[in-house]
PDB file of N, CA and C in Angstrom:
ATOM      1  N   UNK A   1     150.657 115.367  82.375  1.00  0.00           N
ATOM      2  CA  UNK A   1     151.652 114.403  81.885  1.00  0.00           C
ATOM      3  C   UNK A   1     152.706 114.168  82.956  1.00  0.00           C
ATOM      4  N   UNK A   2     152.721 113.262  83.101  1.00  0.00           N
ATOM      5  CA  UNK A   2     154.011 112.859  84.094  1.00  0.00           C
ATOM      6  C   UNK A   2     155.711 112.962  83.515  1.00  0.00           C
ATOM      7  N   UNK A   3     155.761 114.070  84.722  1.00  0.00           N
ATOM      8  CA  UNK A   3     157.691 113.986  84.092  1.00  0.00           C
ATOM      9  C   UNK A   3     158.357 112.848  85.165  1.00  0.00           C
ATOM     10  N   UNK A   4     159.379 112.159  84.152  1.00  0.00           N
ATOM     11  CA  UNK A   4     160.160 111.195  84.909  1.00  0.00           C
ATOM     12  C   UNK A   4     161.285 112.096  85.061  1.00  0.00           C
ATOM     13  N   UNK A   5     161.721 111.251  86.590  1.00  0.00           N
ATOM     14  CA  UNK A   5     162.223 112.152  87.047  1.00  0.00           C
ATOM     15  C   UNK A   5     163.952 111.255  86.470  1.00  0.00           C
ATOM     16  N   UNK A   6     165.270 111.761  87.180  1.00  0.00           N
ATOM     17  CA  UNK A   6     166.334 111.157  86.919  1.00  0.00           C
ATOM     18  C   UNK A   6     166.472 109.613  87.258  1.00  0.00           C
ATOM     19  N   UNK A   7     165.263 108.826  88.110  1.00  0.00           N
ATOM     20  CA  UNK A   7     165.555 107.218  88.017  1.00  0.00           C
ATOM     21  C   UNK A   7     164.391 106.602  87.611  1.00  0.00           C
ATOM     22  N   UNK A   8     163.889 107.090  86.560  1.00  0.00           N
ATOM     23  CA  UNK A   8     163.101 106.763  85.605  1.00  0.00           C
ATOM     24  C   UNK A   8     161.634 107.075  86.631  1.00  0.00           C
ATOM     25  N   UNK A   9     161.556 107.281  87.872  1.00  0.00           N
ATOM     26  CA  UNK A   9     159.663 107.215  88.197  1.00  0.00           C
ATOM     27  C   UNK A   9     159.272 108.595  87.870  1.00  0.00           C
ATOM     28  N   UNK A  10     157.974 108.644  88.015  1.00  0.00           N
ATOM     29  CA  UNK A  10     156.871 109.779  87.972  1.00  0.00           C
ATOM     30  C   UNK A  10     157.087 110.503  89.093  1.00  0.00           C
ATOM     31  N   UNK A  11     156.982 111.893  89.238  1.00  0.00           N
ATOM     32  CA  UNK A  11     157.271 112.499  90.163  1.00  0.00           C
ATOM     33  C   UNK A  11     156.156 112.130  91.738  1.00  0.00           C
ATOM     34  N   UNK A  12     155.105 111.153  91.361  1.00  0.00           N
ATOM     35  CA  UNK A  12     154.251 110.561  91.774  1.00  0.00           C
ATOM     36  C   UNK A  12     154.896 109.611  92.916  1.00  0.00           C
ATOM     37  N   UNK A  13     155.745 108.728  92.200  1.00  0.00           N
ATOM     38  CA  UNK A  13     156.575 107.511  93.205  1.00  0.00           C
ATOM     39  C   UNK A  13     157.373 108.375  93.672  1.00  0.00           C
ATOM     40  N   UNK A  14     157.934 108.966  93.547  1.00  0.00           N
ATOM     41  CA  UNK A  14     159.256 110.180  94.133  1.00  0.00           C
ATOM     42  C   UNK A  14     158.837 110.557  94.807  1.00  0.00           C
ATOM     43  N   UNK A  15     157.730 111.746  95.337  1.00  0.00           N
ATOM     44  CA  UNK A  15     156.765 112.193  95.905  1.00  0.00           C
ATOM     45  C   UNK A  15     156.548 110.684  97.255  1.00  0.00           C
ATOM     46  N   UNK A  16     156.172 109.271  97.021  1.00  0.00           N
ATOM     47  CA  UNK A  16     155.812 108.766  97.817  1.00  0.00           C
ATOM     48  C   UNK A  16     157.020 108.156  98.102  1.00  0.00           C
ATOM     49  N   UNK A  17     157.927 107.932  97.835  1.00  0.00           N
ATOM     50  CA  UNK A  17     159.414 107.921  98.790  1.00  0.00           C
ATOM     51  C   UNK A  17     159.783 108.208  99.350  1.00  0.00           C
ATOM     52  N   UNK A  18     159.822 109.649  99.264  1.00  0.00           N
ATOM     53  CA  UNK A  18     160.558 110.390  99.866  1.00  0.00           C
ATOM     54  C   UNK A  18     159.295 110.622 101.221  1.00  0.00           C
ATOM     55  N   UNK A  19     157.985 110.635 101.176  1.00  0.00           N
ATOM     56  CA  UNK A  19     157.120 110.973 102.065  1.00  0.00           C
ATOM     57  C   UNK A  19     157.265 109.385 102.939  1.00  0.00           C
ATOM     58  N   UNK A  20     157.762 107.847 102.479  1.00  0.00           N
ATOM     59  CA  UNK A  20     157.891 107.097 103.255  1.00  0.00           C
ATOM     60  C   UNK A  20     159.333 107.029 104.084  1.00  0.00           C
ATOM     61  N   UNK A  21     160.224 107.714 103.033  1.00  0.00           N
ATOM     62  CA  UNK A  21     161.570 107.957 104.212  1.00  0.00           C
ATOM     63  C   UNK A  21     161.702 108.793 105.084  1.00  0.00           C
ATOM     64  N   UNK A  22     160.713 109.815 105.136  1.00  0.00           N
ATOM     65  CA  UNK A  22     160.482 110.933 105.885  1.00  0.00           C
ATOM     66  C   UNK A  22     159.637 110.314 107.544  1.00  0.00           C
ATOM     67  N   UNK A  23     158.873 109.366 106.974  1.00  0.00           N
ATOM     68  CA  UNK A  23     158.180 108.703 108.153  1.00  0.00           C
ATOM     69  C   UNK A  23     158.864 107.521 108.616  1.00  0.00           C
ATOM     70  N   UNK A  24     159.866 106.872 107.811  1.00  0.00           N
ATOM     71  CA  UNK A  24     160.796 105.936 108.841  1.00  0.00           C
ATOM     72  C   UNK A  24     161.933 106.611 109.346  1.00  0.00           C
ATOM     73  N   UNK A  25     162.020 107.909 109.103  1.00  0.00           N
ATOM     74  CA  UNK A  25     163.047 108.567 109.662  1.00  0.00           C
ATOM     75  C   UNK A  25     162.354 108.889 111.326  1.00  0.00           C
ATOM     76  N   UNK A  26     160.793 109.478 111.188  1.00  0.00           N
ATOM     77  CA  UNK A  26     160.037 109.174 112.689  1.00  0.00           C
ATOM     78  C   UNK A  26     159.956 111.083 112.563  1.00  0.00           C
ATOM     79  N   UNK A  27     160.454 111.641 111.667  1.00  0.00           N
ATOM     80  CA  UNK A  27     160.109 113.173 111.551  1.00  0.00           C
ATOM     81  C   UNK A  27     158.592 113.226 110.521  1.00  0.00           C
ATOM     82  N   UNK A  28     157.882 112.262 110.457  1.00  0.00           N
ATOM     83  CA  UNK A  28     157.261 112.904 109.485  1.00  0.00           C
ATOM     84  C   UNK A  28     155.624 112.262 109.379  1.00  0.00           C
ATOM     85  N   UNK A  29     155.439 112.286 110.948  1.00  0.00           N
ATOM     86  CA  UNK A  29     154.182 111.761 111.064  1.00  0.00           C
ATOM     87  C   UNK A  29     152.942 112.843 111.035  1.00  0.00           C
ATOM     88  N   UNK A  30     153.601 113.923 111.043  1.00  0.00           N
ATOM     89  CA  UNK A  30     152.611 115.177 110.199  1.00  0.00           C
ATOM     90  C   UNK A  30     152.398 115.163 109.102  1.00  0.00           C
ATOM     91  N   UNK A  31     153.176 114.556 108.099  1.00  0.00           N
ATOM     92  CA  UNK A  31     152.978 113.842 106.567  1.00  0.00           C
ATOM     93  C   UNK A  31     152.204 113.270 106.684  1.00  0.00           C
ATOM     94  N   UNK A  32     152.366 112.013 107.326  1.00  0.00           N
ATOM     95  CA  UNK A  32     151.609 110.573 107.482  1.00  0.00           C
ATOM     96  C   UNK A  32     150.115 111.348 107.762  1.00  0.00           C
ATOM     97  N   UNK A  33     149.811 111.484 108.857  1.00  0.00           N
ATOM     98  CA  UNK A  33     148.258 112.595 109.192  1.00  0.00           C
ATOM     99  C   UNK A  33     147.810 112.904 108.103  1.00  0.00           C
ATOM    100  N   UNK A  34     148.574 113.785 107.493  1.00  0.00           N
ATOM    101  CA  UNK A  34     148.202 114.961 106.591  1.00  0.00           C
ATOM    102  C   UNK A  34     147.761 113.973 105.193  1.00  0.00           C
ATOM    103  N   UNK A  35     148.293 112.659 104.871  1.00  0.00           N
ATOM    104  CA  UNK A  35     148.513 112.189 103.940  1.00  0.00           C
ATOM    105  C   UNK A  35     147.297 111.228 103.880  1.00  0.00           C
ATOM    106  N   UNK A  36     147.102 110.479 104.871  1.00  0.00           N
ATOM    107  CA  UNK A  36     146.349 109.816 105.440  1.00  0.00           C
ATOM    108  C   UNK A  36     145.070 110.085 105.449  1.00  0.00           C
ATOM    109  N   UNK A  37     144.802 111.860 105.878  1.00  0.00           N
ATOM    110  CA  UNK A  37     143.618 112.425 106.165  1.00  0.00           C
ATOM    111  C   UNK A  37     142.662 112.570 104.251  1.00  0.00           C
ATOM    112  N   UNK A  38     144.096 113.007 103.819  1.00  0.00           N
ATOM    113  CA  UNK A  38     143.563 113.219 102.519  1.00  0.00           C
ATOM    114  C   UNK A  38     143.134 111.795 101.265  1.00  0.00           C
ATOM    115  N   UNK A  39     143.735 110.803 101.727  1.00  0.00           N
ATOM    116  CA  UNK A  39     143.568 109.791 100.984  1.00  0.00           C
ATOM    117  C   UNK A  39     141.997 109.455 101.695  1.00  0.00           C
ATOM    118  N   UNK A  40     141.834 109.146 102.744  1.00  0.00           N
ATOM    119  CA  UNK A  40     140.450 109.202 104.069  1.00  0.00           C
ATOM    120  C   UNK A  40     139.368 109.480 103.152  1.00  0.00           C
ATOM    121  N   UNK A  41     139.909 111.108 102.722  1.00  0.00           N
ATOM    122  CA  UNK A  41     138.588 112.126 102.146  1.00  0.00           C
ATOM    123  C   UNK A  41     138.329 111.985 100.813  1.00  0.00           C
ATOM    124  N   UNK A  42     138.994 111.437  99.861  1.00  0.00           N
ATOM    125  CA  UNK A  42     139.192 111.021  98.646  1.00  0.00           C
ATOM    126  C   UNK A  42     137.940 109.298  98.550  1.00  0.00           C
ATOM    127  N   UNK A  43     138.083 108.743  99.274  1.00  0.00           N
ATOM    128  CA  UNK A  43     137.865 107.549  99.545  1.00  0.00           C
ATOM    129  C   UNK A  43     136.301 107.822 100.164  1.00  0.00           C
ATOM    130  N   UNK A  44     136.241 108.540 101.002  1.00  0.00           N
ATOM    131  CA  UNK A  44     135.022 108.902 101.383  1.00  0.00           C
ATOM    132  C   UNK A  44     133.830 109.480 100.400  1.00  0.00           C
ATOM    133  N   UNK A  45     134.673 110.252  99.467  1.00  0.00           N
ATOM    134  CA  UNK A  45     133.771 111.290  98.435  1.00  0.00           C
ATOM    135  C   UNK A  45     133.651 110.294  97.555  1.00  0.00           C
ATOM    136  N   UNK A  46     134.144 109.641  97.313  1.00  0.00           N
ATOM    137  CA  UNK A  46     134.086 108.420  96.595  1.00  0.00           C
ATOM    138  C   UNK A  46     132.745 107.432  96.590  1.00  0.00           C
ATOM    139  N   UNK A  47     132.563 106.610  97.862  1.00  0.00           N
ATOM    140  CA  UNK A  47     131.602 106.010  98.629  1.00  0.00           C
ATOM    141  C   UNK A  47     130.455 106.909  98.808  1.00  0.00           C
ATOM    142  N   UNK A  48     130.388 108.310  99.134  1.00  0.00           N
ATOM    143  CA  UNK A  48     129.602 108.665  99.247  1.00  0.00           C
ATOM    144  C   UNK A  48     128.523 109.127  97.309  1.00  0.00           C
ATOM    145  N   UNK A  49     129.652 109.443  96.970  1.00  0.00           N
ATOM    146  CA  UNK A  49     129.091 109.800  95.575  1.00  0.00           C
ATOM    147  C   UNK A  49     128.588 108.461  94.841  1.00  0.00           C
ATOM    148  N   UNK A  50     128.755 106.847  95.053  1.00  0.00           N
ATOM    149  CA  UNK A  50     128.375 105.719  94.772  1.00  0.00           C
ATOM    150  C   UNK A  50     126.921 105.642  95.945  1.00  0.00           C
ATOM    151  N   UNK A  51     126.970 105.856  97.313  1.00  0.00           N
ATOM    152  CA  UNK A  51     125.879 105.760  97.357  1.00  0.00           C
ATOM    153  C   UNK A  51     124.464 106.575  97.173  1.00  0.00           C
ATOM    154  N   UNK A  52     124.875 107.943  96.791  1.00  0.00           N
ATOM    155  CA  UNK A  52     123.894 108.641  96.305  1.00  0.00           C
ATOM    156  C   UNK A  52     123.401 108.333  95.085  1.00  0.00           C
ATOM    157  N   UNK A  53     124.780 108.045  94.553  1.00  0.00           N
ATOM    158  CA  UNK A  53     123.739 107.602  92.962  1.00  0.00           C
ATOM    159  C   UNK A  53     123.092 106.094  92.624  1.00  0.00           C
ATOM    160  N   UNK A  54     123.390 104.983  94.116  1.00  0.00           N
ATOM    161  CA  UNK A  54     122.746 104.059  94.044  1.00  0.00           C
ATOM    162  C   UNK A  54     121.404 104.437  93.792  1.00  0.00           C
TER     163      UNK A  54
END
């Protein structure tokens, strides 16, 4: 269940705010990588699990 947090979002959008002010701040392109890599692998298991079961 999603808790809202004090400006009404999901700790979900909060979570991706704060990970996009972190990267226009220019400290936080180990986020970005890290964030990046994992959305990558999500997306991949994805495609791959659609074409096996084609």
């Amino acid at each position: 269940m999603a808790r809202k947090s004090v400006f009404g979002q999901t700790r979900e959008q909060e979570l991706r705010n704060f990970i996009m002010e972190q990267m226009l701040k220019g400290g936080g392109w180990a986020a970005a990588l890290f964030f990046g890599g994992l959305i990558l692998a999500v997306v991949l298991r994805y495609v791959g699990a659609a074409m096996i079961g084609a």
